[in-house]
Protein backbone atom coordinates (compact mmCIF):
# COMPACT_ATOMS: atom_id res chain seq x y z
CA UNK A 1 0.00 0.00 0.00
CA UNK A 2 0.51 3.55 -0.52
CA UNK A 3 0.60 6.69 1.29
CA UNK A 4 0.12 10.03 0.02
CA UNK A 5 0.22 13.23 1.37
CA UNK A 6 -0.41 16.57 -0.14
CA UNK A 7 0.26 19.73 1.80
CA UNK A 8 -1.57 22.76 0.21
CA UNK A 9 -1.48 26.50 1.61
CA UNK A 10 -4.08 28.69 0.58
CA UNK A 11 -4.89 32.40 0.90
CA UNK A 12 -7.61 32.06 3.79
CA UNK A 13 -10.16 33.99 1.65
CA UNK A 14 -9.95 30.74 -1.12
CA UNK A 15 -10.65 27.82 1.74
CA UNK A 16 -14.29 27.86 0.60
CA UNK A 17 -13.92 27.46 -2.93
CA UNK A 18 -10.87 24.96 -2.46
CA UNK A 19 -13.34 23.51 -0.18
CA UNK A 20 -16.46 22.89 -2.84
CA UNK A 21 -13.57 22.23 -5.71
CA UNK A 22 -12.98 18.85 -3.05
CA UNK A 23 -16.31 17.87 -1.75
CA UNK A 24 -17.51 18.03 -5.93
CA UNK A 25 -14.68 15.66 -6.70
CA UNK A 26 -13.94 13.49 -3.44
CA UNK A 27 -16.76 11.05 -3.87
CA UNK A 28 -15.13 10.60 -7.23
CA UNK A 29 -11.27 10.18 -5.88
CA UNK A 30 -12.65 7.52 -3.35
CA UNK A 31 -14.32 5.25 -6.29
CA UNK A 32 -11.15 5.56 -8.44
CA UNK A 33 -9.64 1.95 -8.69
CA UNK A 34 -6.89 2.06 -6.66
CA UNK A 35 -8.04 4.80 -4.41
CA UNK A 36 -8.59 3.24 -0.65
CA UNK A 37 -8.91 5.83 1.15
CA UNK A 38 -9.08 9.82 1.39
CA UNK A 39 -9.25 12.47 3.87
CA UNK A 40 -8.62 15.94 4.28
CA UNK A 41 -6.86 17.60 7.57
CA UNK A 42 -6.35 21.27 8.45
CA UNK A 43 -3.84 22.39 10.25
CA UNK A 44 -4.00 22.75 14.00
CA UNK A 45 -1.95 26.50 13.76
CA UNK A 46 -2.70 27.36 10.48
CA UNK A 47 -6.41 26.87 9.37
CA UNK A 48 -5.38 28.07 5.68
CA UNK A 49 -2.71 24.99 5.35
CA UNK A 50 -4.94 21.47 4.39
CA UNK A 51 -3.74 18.06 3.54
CA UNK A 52 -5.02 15.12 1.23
CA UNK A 53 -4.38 12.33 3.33
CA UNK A 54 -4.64 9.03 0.89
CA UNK A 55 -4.10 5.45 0.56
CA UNK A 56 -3.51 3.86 -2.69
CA UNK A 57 -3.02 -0.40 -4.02
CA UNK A 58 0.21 1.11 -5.16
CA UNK A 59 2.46 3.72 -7.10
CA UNK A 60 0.90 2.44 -10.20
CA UNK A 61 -2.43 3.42 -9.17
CA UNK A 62 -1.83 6.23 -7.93
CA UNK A 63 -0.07 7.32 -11.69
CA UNK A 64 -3.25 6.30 -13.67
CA UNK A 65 -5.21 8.60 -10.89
CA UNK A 66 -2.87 11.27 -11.68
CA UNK A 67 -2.71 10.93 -15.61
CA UNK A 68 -6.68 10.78 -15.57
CA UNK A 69 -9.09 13.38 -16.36
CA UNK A 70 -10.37 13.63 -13.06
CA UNK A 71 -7.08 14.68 -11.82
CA UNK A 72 -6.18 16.80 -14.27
CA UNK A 73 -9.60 19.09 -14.15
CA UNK A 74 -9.68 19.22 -10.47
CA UNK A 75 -5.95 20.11 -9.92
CA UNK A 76 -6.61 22.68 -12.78
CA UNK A 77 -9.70 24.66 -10.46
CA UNK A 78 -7.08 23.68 -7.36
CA UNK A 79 -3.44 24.81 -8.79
CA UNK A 80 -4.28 28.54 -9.25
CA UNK A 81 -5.76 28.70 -5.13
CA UNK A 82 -2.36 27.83 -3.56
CA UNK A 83 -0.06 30.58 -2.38
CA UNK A 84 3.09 28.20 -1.85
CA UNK A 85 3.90 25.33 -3.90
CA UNK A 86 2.10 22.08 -2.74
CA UNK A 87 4.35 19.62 -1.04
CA UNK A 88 3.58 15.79 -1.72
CA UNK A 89 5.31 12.82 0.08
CA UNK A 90 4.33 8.99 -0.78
CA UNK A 91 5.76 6.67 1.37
CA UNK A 92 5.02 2.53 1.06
CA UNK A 93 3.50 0.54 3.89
CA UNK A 94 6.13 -1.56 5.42
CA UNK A 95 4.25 -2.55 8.45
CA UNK A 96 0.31 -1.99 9.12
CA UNK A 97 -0.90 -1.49 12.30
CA UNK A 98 -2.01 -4.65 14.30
CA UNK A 99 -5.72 -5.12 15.33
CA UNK A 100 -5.90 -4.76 19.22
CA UNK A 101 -6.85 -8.23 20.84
């Protein structure tokens, strides 16, 4: 599995329309194959600073989501919102977490 993280800062007067850009495609993101998981954090300080949080099969998948139309038309209404580059980490799954007993 697949980690990814996506740390996006925002001018705090764009959070709404960053926000219906995510709800209008998240449902969307979620069904992609591949896609496992997705949330979205803010930051405890710094309310304009969110994060995709998301869990993918693999790096493969996650390439065909980001190659896709879906990606490319939402990051096209999201790219022009930020106010600092985005900074995106994937990191691989070495151990999950163990269910409690």
């Amino acid at each position: 599995m697949l980690v990814r993280l996506v740390r996006m800062t925002f001018d705090p007067s764009d959070l709404d329309a960053f926000m219906e850009i995510f709800d209008a495609s998240a449902s969307r993101i979620r069904a992609f194959p591949g896609c496992r998981h997705l949330l979205l954090w803010q930051d405890a300080r710094y309310p304009n600073i969110l994060t995709t949080y998301s869990h993918w099969d693999d790096s493969e998948a996650l390439d065909v989501y980001r190659k896709s139309d879906l990606f490319r038309t939402t990051w096209a209404k999201t790219k022009p919102l930020f106010v600092a580059p985005p900074l995106a980490h994937s990191q691989f799954v070495l151990r999950p977490a163990r269910a409690v007993e």
